[in-house]
Each structure stands twice: as structure tokens, then as C-alpha cells.
Protein backbone atom coordinates (compact mmCIF):
# COMPACT_ATOMS: atom_id res chain seq x y z
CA UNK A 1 -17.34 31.97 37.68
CA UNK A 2 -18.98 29.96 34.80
CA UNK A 3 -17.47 27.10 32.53
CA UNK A 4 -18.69 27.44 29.18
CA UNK A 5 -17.68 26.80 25.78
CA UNK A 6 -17.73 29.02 23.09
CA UNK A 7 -18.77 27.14 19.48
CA UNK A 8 -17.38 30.27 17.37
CA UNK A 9 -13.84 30.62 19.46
CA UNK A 10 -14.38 26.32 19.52
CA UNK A 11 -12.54 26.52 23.40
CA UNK A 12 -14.08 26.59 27.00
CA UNK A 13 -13.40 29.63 29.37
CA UNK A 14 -13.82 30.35 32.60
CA UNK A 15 -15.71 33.57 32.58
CA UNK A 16 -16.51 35.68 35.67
CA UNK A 17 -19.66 37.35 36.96
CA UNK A 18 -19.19 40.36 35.14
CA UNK A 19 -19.32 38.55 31.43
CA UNK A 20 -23.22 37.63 32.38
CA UNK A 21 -25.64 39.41 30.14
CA UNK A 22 -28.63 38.64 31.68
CA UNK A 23 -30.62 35.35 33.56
CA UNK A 24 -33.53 33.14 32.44
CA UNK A 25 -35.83 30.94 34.82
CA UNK A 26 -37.38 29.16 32.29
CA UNK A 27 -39.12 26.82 33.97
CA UNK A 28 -39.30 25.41 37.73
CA UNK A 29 -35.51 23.61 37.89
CA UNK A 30 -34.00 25.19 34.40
CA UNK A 31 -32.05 28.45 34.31
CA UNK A 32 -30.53 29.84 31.15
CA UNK A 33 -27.75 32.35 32.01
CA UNK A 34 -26.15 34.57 28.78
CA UNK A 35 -22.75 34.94 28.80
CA UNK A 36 -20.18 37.02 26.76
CA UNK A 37 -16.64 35.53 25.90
CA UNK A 38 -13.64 37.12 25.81
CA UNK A 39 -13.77 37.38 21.61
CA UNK A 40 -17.17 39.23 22.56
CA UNK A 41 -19.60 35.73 21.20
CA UNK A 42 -22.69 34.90 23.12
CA UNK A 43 -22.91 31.84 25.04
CA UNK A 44 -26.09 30.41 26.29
CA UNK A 45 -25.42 27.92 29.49
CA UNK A 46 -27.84 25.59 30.65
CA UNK A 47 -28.21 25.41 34.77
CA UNK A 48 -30.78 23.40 37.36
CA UNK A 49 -31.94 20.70 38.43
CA UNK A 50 -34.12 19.78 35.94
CA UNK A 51 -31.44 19.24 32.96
CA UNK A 52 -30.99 15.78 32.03
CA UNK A 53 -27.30 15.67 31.21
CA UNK A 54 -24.81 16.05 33.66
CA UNK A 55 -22.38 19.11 35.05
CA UNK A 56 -23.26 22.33 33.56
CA UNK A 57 -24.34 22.23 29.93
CA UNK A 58 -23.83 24.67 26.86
CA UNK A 59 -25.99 24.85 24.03
């Protein structure tokens, strides 16, 4: 499950595994993970341990 917020739907969703489009490393400690709300809007969530801000991040 992944907490994300979706800026076109403006709410947050708990979406499961299945709503993943695809997975980024983009560097050593950053992963970028697509995900798919329920209205069908991409969502790109930040993940490692390399972000600087805390808890799981969308951009």
C-alpha cells in the first residue's frame, strides 16, 4: 500500500500494489515509484533514504 496525494483529485489515497505503473532507482538511496489514482491521474512518490524531507513524499 502507498500514501500519496493526488494534486488533480487535491486528496490523499491509499492505493494498493496493483495501482503501481512502474519503479525508478534514480540514484543510490532515491526511488521514484508511479502510481495511478482511482480518477485514473498519475502520481509520482518520492521513496529512500536519501530524501531530505520526512515520511514519504509526493511531488
Amino acid at each position: 500500500m502507498f500514501l500519496a496525494y493526488c494534486d488533480s483529485c487535491g486528496e490523499r489515497f491509499l492505493l494498493p500494489a496493483n495501482h503501481v505503473i512502474r519503479v525508478h532507482n534514480l540514484a543510490s538511496g532515491v526511488i521514484a515509484v508511479e502510481l495511478r489514482c482511482y480518477e485514473g491521474h498519475r502520481i509520482l512518490v518520492l521513496s529512500g533514504n536519501d530524501i531530505d524531507i520526512q515520511g514519504p513524499a509526493t511531488v
